[in-house]
Protein backbone atom coordinates (compact mmCIF):
# COMPACT_ATOMS: atom_id res chain seq x y z
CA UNK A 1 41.14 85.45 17.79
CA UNK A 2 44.33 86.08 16.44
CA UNK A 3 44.98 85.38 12.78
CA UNK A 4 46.90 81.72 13.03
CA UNK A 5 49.94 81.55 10.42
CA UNK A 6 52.31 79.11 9.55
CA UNK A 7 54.81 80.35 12.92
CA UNK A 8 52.57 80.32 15.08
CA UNK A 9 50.60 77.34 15.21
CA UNK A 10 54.41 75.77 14.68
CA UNK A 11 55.31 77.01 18.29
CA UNK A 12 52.38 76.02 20.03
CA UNK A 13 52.66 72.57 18.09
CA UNK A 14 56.67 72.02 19.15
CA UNK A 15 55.19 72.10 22.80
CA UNK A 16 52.90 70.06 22.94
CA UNK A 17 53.07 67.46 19.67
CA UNK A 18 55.12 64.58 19.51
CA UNK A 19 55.76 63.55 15.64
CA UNK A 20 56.06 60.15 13.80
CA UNK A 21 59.16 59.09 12.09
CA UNK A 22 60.56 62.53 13.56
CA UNK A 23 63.86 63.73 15.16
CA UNK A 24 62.09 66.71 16.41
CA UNK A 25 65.82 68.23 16.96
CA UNK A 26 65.73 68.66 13.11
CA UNK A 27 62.97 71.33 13.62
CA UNK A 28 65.15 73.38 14.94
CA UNK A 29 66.12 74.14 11.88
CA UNK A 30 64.11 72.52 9.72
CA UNK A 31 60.54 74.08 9.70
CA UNK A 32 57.30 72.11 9.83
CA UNK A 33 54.35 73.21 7.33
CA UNK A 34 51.09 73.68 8.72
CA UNK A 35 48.17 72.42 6.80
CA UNK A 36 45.43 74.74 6.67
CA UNK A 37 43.57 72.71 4.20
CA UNK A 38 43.53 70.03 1.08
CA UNK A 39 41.92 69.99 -2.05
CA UNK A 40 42.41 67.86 -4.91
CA UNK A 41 46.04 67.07 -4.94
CA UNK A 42 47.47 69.92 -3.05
CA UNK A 43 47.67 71.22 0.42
CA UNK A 44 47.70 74.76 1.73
CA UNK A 45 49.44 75.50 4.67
CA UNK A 46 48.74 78.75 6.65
CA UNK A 47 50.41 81.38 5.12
CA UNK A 48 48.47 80.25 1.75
CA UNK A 49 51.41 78.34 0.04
CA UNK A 50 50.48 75.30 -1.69
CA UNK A 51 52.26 71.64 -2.06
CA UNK A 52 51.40 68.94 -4.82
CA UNK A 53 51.09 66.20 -2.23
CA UNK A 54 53.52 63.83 -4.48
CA UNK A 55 53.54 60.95 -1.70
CA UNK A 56 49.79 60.55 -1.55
CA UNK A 57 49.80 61.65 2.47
CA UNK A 58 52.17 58.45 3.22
CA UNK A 59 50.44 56.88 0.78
CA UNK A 60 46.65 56.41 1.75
CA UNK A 61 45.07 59.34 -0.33
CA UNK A 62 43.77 57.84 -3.69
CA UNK A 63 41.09 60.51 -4.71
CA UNK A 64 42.75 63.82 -3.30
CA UNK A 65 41.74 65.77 -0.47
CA UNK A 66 38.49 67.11 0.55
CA UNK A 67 36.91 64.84 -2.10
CA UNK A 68 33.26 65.77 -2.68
CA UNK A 69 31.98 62.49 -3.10
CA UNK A 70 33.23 60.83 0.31
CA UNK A 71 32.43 63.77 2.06
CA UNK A 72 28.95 63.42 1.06
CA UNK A 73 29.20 59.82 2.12
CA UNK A 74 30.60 60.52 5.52
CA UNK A 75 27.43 63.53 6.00
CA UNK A 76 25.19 60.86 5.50
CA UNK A 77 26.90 57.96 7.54
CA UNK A 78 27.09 60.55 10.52
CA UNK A 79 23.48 61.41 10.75
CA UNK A 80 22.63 57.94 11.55
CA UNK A 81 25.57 55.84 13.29
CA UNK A 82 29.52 57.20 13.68
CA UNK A 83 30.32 54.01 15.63
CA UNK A 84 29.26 50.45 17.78
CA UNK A 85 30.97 47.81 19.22
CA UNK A 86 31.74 45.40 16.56
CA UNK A 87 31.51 41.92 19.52
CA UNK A 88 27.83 40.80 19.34
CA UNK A 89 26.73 43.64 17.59
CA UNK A 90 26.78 45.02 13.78
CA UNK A 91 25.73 47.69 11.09
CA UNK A 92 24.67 47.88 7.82
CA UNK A 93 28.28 49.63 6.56
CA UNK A 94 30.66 46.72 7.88
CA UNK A 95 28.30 44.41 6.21
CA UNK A 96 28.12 46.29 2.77
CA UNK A 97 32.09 46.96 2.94
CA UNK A 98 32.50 43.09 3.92
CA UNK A 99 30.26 42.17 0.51
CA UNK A 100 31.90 44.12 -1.80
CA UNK A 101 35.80 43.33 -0.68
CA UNK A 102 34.47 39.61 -0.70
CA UNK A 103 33.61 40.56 -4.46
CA UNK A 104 36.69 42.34 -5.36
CA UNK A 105 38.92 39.51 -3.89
CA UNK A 106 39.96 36.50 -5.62
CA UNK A 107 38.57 32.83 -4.70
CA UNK A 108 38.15 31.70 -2.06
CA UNK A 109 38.63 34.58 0.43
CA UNK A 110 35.71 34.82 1.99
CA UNK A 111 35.84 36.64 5.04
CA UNK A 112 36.62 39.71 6.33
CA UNK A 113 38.46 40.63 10.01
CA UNK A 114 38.72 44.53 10.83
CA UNK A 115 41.15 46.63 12.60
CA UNK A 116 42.27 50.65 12.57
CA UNK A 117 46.04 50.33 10.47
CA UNK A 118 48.15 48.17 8.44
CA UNK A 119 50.28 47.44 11.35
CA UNK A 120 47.21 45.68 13.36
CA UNK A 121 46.22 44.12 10.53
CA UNK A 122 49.82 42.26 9.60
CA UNK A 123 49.62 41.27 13.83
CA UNK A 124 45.74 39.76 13.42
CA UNK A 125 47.66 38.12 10.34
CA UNK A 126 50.78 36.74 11.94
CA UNK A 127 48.30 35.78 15.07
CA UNK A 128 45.35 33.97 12.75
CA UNK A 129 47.96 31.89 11.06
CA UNK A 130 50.06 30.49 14.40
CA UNK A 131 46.51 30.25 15.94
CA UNK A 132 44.99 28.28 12.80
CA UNK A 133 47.75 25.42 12.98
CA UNK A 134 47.60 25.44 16.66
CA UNK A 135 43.92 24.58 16.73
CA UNK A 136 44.83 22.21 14.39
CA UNK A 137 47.39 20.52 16.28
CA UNK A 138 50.57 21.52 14.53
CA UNK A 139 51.97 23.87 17.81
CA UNK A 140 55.34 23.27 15.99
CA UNK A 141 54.47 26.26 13.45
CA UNK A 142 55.41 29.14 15.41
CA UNK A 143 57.58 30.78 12.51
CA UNK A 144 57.49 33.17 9.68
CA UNK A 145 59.60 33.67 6.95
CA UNK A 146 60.57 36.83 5.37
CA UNK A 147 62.05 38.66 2.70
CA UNK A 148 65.23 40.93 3.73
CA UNK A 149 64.73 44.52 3.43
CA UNK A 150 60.95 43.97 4.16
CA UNK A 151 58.68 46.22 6.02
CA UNK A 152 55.41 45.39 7.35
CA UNK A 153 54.78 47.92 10.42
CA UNK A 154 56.01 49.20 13.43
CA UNK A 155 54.14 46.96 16.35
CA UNK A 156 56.56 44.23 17.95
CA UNK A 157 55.22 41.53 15.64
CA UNK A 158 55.39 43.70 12.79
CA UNK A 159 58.92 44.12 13.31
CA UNK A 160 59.74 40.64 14.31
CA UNK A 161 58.97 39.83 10.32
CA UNK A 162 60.28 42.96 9.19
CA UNK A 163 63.62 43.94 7.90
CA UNK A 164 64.87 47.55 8.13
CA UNK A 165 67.36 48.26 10.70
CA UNK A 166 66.60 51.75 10.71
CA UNK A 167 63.15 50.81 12.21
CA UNK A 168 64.46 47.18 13.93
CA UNK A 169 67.31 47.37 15.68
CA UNK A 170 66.31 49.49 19.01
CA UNK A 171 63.61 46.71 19.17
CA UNK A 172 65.53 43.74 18.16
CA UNK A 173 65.67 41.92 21.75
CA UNK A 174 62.23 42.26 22.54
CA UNK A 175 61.10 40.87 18.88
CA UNK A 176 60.65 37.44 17.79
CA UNK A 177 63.50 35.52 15.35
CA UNK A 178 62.04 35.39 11.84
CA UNK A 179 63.07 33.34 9.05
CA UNK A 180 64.81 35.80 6.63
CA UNK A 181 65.71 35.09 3.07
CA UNK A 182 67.00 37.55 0.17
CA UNK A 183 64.88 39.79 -1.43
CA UNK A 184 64.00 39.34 -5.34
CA UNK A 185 64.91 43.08 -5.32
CA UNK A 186 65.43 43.78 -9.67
CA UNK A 187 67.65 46.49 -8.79
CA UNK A 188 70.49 44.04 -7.68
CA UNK A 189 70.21 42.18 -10.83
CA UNK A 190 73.55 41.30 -12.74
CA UNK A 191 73.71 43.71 -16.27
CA UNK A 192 71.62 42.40 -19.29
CA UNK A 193 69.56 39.93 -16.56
CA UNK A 194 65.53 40.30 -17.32
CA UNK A 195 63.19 41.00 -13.87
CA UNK A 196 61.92 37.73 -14.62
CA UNK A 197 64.49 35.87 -15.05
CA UNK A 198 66.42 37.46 -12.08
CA UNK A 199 63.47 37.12 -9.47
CA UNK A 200 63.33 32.95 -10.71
CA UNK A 201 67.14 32.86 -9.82
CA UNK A 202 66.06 34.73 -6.87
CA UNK A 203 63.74 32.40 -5.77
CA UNK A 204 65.87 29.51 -4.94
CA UNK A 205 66.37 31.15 -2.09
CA UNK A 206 62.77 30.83 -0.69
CA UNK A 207 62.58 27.56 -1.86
CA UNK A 208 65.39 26.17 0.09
CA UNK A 209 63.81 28.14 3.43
CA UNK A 210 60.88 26.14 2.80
CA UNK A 211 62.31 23.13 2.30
CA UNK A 212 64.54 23.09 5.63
CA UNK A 213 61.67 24.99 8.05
CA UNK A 214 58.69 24.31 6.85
CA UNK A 215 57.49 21.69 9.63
CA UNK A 216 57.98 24.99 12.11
CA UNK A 217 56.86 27.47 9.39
CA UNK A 218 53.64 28.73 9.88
CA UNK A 219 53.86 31.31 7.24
CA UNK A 220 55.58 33.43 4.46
CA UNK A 221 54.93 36.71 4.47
CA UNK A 222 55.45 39.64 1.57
CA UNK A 223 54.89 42.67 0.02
CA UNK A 224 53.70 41.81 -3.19
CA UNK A 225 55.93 43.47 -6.40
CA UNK A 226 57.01 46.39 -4.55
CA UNK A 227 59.10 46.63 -0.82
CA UNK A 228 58.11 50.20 -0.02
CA UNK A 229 59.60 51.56 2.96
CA UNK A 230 63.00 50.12 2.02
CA UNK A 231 63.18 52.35 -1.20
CA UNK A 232 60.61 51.21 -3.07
CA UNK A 233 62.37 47.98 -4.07
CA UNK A 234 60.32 45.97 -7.02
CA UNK A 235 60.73 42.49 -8.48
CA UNK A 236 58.70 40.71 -11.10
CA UNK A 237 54.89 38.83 -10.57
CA UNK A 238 56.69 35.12 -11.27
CA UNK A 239 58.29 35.70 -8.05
CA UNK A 240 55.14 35.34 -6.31
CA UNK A 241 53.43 32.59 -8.83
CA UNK A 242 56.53 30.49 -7.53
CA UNK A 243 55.77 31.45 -3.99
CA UNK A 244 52.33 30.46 -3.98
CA UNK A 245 53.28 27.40 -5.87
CA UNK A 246 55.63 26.20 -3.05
CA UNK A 247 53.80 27.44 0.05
CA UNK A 248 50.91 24.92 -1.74
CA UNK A 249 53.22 22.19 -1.86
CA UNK A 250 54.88 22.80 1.66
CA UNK A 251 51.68 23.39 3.37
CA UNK A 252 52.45 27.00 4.64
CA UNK A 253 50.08 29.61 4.74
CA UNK A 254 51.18 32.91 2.53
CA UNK A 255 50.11 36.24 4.08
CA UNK A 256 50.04 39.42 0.97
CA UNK A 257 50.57 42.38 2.49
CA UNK A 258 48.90 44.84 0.54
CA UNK A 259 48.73 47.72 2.58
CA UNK A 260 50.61 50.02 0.43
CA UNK A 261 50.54 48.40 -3.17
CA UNK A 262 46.84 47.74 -3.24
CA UNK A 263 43.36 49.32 -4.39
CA UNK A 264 45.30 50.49 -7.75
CA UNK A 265 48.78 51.32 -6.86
CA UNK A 266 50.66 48.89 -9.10
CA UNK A 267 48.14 49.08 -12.16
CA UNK A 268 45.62 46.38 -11.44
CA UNK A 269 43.41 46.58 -8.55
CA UNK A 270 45.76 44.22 -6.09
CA UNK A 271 49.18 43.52 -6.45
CA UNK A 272 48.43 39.85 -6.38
CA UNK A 273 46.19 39.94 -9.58
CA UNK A 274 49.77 40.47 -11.64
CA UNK A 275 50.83 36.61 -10.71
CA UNK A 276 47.31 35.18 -10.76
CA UNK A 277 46.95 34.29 -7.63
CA UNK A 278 45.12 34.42 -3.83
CA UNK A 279 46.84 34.31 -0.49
CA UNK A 280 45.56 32.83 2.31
CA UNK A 281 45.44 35.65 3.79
CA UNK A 282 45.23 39.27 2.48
CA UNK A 283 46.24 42.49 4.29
CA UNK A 284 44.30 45.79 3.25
CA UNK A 285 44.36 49.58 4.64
CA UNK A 286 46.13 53.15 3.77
CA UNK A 287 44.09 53.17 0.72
CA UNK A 288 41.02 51.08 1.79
CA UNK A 289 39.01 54.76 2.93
CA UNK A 290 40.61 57.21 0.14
CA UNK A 291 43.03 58.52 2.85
CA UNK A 292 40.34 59.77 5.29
CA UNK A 293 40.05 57.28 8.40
CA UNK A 294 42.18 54.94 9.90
CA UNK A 295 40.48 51.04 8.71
CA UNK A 296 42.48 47.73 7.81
CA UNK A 297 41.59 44.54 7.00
CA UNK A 298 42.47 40.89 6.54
CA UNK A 299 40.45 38.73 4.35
CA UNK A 300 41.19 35.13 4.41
CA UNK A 301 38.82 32.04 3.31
CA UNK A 302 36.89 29.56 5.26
CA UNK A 303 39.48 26.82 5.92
CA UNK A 304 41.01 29.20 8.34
CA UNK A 305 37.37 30.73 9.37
CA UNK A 306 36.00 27.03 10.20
CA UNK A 307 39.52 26.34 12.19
CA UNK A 308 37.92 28.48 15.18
CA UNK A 309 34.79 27.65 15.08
CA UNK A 310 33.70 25.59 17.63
CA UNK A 311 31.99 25.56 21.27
CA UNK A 312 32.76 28.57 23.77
CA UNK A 313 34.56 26.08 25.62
CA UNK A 314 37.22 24.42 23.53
CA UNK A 315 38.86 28.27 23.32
CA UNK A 316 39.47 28.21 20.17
CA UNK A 317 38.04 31.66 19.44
CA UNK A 318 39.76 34.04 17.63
CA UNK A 319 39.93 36.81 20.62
CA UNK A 320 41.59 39.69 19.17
CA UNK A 321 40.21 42.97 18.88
CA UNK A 322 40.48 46.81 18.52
CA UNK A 323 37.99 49.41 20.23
CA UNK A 324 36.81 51.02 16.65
CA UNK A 325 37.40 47.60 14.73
CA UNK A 326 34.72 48.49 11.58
CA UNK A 327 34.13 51.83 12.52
CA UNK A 328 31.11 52.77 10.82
CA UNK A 329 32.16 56.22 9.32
CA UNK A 330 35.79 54.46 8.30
CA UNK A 331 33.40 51.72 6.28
CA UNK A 332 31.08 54.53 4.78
CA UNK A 333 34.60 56.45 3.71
CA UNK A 334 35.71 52.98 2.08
CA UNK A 335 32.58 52.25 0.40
CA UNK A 336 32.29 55.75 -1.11
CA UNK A 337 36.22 54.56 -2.34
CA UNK A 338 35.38 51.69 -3.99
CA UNK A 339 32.19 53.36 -5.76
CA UNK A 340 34.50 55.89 -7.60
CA UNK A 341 36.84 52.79 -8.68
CA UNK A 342 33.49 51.72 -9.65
CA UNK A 343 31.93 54.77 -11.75
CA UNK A 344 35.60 56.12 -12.95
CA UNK A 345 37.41 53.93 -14.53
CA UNK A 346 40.03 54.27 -12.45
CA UNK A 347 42.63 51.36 -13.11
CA UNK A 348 42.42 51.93 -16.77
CA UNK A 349 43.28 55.96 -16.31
CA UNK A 350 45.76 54.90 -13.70
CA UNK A 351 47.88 52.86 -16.51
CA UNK A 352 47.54 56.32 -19.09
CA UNK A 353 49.25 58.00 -15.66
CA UNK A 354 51.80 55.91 -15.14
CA UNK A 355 52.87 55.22 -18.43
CA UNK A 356 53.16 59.40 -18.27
CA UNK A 357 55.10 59.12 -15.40
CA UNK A 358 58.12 57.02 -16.67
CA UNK A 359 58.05 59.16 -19.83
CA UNK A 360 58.47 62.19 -17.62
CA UNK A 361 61.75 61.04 -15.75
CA UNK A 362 62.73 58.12 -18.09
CA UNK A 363 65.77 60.31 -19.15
CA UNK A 364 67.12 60.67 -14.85
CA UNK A 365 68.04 57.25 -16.02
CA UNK A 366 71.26 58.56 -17.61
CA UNK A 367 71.82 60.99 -14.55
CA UNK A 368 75.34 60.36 -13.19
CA UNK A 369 74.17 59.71 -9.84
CA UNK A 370 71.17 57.85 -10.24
CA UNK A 371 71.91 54.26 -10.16
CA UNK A 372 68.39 53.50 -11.68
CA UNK A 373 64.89 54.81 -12.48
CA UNK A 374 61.94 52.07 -11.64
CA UNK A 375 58.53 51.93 -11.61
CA UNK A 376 55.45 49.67 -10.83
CA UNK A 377 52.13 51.34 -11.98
CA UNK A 378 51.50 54.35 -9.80
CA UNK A 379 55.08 54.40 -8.41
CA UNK A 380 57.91 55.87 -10.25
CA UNK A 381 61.25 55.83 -8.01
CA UNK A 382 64.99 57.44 -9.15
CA UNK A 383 67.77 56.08 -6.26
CA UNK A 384 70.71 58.53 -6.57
CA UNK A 385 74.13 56.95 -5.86
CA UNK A 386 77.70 58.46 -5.56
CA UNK A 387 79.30 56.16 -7.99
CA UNK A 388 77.22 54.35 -11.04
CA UNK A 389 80.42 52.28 -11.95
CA UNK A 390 80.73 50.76 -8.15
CA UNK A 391 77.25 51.52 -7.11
CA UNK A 392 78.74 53.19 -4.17
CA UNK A 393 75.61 55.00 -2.28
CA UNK A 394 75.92 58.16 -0.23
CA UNK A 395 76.15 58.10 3.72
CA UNK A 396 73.14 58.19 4.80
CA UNK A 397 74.46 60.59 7.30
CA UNK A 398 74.75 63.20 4.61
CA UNK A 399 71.06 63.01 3.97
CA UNK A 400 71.05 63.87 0.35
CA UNK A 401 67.08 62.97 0.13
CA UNK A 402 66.38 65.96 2.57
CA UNK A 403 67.87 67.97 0.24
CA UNK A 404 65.76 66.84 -2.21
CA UNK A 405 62.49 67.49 0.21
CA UNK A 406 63.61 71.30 1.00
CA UNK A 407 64.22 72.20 -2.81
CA UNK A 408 60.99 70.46 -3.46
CA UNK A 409 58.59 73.04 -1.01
CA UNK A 410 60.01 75.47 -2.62
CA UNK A 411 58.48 74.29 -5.76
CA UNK A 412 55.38 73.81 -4.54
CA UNK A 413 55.63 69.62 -4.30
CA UNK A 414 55.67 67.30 -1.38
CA UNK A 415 57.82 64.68 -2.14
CA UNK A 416 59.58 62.94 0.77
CA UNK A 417 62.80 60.80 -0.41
CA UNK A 418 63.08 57.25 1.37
CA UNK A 419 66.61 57.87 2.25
CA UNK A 420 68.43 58.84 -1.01
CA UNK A 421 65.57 57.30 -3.37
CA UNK A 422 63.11 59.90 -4.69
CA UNK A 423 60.17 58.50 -5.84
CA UNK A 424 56.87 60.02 -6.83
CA UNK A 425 53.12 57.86 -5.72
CA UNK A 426 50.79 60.78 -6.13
CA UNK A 427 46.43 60.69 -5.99
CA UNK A 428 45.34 59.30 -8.93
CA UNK A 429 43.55 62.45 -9.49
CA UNK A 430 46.73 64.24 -10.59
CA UNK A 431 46.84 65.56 -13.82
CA UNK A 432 49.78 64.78 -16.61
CA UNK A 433 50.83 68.31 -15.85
CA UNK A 434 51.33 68.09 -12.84
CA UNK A 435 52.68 64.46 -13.02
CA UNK A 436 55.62 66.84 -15.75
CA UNK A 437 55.91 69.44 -12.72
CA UNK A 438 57.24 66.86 -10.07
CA UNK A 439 59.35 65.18 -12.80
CA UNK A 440 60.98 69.03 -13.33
CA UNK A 441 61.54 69.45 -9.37
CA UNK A 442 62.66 66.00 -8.83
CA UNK A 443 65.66 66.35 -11.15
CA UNK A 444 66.15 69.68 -9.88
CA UNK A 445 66.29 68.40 -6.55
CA UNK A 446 68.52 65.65 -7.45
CA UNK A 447 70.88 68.04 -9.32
CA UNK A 448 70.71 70.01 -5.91
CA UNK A 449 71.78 66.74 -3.83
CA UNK A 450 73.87 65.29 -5.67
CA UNK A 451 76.64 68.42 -6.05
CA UNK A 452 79.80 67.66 -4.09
């Protein structure tokens, strides 16, 4: 056989592959990299080039690539079961993985509902909580609110709560109407305004949603402290003690969606645990198996649990349900996950990391075309702008963050700009040096992209 390099696996790929998030016009022009292999934090394409993989794999890779110790974990889970139907049947992993998240969680989630990604698991959300106040006789609860410039999957319910246009609008007749209410977002505070005190003026906001729909309100819905996908927008933990607070008092469920900001991400092991509180119900993946398998899941407590249960006949069964819903290698992945969080120490390194990581590009802050440099545990982000004074941003036809991305492989680094906001959310196995060598590329990148 041939000796496969970087061009030629490209070709056969371009006939045959059909990429996410992708106009595959751009690779005309704009070449795909081949990944050969992983290990640790960087990726070797065919040729033998290497990339610090600075955006974690979109996100899910905590532990880096070709980790020993969950490869030894999925050996061993493979020798005896790789996967059974999950209706009427179960396995010693799903029941482990179940314990332990049950353990990790705060009171009173109790229970644990699987699926294969975040997006599934936001839908089994949405679903559980319109179902739950159905089955209790409240059929008037058939709504959600949001926050604007949320993002919470790609599915048609997803989307129905979610906020991007970029993502929504093609969609928007086939999606359902969502309640949508402005986002605490710190990076639209007014000069010399505090996070907290910002994301409390914020919150009147949600408050007055409540109080007008929350008879037909069946839930909020959030990503807790950080709104990924829309640039990594971040507000402060009181937001979400206040919205716990008043779905309590309204009687409206409140769904966390976790899927990006949890297992470590924003310096404690959920997001949540910053405000000090529980949702009703809690969504998990990307993460949840170290980057290796697709798994999600939605914990919730028995209030909703004991809403469903009942006689065959009454239908009040929760009857969703995915072909590999608790995979058993995907649980054996996850498990092997949580026992390095375990054994390492890992939320207490993770702070040292990230408290490197703002040192390292604290000083882009007085970049003339970065409008601000922000950061919530293991995500830094640096949102260049064409005018500080007016906060004018660039086009985002000029697609200054690409320019950003092709300086950056040059470099050896992998980091993917979310429009024009560059933002680092490396494996938690990176060292500070390396954490110093994306800070260099990143400014040189934004030098790069920001020249006229």
């Amino acid at each position: 056989m041939p000796h496969m390099t970087n061009k030629s696996l490209v070709k056969r790929d371009l006939k045959v592959v059909w990429h996410p998030c992708s106009q595959m016009k751009d690779h005309e022009w704009l070449p795909m990299i081949p990944v050969r292999r992983g290990e640790g934090v960087w990726l070797y394409d065919m040729d033998g080039r290497r990339y610090l993989d600075a955006v974690s794999s979109w996100w899910v890779n905590l532990f880096g690539h070709a980790n020993p110790r969950i490869n030894q974990a999925l050996r061993r889970q493979m020798e005896s079961l790789e996967h059974v139907i999950l209706a009427g049947f179960t396995h010693e992993p799903v029941v482990q993985l179940s314990e332990r998240l049950v353990a990790l969680t705060p009171e009173p989630l109790t229970r644990c509902f699987y699926t294969d990604n975040g997006s599934s698991a936001v839908e089994v959300a949405l679903k559980m909580s319109y179902h739950y106040w159905r089955n209790s006789g409240q059929t008037q609860r058939t709504r959600f609110i949001t926050l604007s410039g949320s993002y919470h999957g790609e599915t048609l319910g997803t989307l129905g709560v979610g906020d991007v246009a970029l993502y929504k609008d093609t969609y928007r007749p086939l999606l359902m109407e969502a309640i949508t209410v402005p986002s605490p977002d710190c990076a639209l505070r007014e000069e010399g305004v505090s996070w907290e005190e910002h994301s409390r003026r914020m919150f009147a906001h949600m408050e007055q949603a409540l109080a007008e729909h929350a008879h037909e309100t069946a839930a909020v819905i959030v990503e807790p402290l950080v709104q990924c996908a829309t640039g990594m927008r971040m507000y402060h933990p009181v937001y979400l003690k206040l919205l716990r607070e008043a779905c309590d008092r309204h009687g409206v469920h409140l769904i966390a969606d976790e899927i990006a900001v949890g297992f470590g991400r924003t310096g404690t092991m959920f997001a949540c645990e910053h405000a000090g509180i529980c949702a009703d119900f809690l969504c998990l993946s990307k993460g949840l198996t170290g980057g290796y398998l697709p798994l999600a899941t939605v914990l919730t407590n028995d209030t909703v649990y004991d809403a469903f249960y009942d006689d065959y006949a009454t239908l009040r069964a929760f009857l969703h349900s995915h072909s590999y819903t608790g995979n058993a290698l995907a649980c054996a992945a996850a498990m092997a996950t949580l026992d390095i969080f375990q054994q390492d120490d890992v939320i207490a390194r993770n702070r040292q990391l990230s408290a490197h990581m703002l040192r390292a590009v604290s000083h882009l802050a007085d970049h003339p075309h970065v409008a601000e440099v922000r950061q919530t545990g293991m995500i830094v982000a640096m949102e260049m702008i064409r005018d500080r004074k007016t906060r004018e941003p660039y086009p985002f036809e000029e697609r200054r963050g690409l320019r950003v991305y092709q300086h950056a492989l040059g470099r050896e680094a992998l980091l993917r700009p979310l429009g024009n906001v560059v933002y680092m959310m490396p494996p938690y196995v990176i060292s500070e040096d390396q954490i110093d060598h994306l800070a260099k590329v990143a400014e040189e990148g934004i030098d790069l992209a920001t020249q006229d």
